[in-house]
N, C-alpha and C. Protein backbone atom coordinates (compact mmCIF):
# COMPACT_ATOMS: atom_id res chain seq x y z
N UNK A 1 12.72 8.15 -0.08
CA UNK A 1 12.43 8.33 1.32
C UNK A 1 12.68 7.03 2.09
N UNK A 2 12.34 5.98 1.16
CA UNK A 2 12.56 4.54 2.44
C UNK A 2 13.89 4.53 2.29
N UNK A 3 14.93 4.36 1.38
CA UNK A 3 16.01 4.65 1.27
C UNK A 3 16.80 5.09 2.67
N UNK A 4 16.17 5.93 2.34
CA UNK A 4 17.06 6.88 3.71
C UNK A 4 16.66 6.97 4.84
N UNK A 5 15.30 6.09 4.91
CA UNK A 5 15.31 5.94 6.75
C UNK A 5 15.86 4.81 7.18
N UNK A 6 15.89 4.02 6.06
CA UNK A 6 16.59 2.16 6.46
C UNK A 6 17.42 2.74 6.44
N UNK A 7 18.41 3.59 5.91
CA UNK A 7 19.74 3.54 6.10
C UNK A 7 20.32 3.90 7.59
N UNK A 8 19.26 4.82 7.99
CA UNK A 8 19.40 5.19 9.75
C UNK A 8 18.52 4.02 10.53
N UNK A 9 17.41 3.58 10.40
CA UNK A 9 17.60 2.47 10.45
C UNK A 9 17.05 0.95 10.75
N UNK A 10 17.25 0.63 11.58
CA UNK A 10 17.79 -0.84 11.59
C UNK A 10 15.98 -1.57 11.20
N UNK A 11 15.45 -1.35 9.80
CA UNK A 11 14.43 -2.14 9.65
C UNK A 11 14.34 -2.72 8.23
N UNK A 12 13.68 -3.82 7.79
CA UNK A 12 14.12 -4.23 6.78
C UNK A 12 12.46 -4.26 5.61
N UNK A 13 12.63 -4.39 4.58
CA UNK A 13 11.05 -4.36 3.43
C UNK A 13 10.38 -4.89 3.82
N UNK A 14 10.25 -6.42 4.85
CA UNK A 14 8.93 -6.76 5.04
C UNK A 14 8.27 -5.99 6.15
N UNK A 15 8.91 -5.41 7.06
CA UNK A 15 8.17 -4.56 7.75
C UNK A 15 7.63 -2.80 7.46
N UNK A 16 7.92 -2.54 6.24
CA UNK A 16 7.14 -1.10 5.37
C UNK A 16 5.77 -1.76 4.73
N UNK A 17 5.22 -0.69 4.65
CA UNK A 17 3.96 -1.02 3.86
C UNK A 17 3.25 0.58 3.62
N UNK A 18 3.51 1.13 2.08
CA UNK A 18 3.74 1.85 1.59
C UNK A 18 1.85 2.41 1.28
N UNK A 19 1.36 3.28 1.76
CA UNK A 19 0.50 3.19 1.91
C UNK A 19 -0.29 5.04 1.10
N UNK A 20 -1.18 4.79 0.47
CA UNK A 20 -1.29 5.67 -0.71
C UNK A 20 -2.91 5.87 -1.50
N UNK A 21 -3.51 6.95 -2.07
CA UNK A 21 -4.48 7.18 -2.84
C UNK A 21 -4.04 7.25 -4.16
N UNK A 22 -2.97 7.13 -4.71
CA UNK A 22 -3.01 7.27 -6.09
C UNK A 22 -1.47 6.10 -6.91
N UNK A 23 -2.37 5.09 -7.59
CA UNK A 23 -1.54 4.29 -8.08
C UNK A 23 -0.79 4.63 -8.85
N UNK A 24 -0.35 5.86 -9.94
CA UNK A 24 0.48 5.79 -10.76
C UNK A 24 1.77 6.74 -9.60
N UNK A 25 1.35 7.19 -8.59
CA UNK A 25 2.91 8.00 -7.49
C UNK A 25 3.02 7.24 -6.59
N UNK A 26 1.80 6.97 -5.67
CA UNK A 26 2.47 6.08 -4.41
C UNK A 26 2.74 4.85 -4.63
N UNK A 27 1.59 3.97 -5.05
CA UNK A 27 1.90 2.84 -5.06
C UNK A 27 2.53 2.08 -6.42
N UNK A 28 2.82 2.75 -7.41
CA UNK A 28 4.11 2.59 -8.27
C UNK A 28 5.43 3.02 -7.20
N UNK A 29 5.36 3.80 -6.42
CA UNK A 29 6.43 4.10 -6.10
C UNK A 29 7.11 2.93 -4.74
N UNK A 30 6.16 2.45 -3.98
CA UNK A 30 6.02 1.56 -3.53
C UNK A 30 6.78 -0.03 -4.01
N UNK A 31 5.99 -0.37 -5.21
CA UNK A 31 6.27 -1.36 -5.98
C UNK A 31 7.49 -1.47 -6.77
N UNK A 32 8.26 -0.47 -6.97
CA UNK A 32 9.45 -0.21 -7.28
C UNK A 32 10.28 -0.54 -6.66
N UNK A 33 9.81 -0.13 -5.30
CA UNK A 33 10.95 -0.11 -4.48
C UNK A 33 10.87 -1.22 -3.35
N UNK A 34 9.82 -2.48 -4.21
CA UNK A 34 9.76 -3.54 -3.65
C UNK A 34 9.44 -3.16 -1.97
N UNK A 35 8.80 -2.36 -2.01
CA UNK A 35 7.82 -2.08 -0.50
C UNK A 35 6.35 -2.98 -1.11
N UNK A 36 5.55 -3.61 -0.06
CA UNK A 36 4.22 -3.90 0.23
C UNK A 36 3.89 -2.64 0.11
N UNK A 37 2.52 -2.71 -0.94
CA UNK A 37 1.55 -1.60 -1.44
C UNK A 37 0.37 -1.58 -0.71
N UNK A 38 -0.72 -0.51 0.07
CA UNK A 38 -1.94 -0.79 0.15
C UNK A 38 -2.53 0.63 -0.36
N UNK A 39 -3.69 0.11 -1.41
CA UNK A 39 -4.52 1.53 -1.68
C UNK A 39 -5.79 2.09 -1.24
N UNK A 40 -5.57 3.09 -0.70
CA UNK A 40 -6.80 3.54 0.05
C UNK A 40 -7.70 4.50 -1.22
N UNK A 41 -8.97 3.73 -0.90
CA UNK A 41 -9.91 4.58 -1.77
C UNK A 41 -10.66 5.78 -1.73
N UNK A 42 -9.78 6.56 -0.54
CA UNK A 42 -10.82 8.05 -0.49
C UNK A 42 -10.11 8.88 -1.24
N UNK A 43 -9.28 9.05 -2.32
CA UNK A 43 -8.55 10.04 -2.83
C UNK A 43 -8.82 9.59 -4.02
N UNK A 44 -7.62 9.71 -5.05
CA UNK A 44 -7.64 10.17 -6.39
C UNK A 44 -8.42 8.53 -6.87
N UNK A 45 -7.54 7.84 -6.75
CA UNK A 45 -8.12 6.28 -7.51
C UNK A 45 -9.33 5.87 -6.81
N UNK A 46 -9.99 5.27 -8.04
CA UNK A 46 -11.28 4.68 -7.56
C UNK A 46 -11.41 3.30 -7.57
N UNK A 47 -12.47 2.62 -7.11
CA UNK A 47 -12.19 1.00 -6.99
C UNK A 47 -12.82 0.94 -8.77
N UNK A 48 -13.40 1.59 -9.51
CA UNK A 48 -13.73 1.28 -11.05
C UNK A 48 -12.35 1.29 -11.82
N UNK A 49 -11.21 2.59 -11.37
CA UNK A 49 -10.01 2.83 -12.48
C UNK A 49 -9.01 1.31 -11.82
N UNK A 50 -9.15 1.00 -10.79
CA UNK A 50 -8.44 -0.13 -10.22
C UNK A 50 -8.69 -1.32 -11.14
N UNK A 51 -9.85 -2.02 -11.83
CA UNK A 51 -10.11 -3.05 -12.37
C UNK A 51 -9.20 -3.25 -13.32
N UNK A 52 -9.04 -2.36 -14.47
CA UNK A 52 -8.53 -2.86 -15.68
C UNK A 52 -6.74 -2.43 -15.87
N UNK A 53 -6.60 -1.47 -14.17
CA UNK A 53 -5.60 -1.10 -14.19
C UNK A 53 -4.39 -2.15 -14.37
N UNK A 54 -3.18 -1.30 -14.94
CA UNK A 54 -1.62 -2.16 -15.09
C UNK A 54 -0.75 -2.24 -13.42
N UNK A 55 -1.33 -1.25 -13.08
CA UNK A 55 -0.40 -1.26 -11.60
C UNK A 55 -1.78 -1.85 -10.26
N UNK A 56 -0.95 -2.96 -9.48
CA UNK A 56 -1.97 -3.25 -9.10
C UNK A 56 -1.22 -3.71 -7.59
N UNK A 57 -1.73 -3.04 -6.59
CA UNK A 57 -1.46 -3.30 -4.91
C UNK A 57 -1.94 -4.71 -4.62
N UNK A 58 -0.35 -4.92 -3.10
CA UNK A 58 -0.91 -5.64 -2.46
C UNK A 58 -1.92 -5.47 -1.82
N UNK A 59 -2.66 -4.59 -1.16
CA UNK A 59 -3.81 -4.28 -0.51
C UNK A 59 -4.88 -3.50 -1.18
N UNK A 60 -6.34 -3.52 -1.05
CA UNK A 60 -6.97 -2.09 -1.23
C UNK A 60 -8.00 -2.35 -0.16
N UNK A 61 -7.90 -0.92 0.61
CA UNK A 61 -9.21 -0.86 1.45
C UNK A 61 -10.02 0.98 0.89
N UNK A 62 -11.07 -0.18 1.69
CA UNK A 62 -12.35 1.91 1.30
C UNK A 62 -11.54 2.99 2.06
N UNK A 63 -11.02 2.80 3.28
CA UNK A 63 -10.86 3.90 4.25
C UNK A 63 -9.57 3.27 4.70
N UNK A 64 -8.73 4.73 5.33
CA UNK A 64 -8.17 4.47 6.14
C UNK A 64 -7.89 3.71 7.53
N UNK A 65 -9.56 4.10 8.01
CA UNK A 65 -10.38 3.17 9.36
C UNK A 65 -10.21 1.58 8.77
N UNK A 66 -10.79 1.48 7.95
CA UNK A 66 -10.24 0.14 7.14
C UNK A 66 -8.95 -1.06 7.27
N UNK A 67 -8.10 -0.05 6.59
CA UNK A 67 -6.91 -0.40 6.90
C UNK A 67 -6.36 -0.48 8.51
N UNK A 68 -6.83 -0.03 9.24
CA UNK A 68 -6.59 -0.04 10.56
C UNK A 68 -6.95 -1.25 11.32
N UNK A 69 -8.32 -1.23 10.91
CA UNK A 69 -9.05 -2.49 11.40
C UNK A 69 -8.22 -3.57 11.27
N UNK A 70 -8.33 -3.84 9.76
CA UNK A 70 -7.83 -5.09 8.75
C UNK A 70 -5.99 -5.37 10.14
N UNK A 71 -5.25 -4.31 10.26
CA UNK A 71 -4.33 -4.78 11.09
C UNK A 71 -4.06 -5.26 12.15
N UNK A 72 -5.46 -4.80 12.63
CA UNK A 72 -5.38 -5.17 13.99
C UNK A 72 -6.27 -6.85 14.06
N UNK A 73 -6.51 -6.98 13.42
CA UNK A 73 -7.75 -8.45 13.49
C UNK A 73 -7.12 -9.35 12.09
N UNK A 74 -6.14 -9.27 11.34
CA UNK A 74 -5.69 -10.04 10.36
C UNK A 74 -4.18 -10.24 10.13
N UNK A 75 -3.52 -11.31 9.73
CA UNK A 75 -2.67 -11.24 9.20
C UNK A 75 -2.32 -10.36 8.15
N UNK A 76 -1.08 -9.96 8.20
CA UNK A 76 -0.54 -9.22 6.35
C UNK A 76 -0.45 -9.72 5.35
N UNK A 77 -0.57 -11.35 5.34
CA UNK A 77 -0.46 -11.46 3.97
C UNK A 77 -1.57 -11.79 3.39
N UNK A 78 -2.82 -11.38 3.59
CA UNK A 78 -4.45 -11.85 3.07
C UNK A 78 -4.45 -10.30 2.36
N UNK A 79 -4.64 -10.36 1.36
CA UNK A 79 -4.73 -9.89 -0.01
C UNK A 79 -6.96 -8.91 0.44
N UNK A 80 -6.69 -7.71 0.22
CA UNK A 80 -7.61 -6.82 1.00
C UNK A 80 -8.30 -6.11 -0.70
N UNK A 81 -9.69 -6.27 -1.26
CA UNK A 81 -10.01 -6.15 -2.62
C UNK A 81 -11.56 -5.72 -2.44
């Protein structure tokens, strides 16, 4: 999918940020594709399966509201845990 909207267009990886409840589809899929990851914790993953996990985001917030906040009052590159 990012694939093919950069290709129409004109934006480049540091401005995506691949955003997802479940680390082994979105945000593997994310990290693959060298997109910025953030994981939101109201869906499948929990902040317990996150600890010892192998796949691991640039971001995690509780909520979506969260993540909202965090953009509007922070830089992107402060690491969200």
């Amino acid at each position: 999918m990012y694939i093919l909207y950069t290709s129409d267009h004109v934006i480049g990886m540091v401005c995506v940020l691949m955003i997802g409840d479940r680390l082994e589809t979105d945000i593997l899929l994310g990290l693959n594709s060298g997109i910025k990851t953030a994981l939101v914790l109201t869906g499948v993953t929990s902040c317990n399966a996150l600890e010892n996990h192998p796949i691991s985001p640039n971001y995690v917030f509780s909520t979506m509201g969260d993540l909202l906040l965090s953009a509007e009052s922070e830089p992107a590159s402060s690491k969200k845990v």
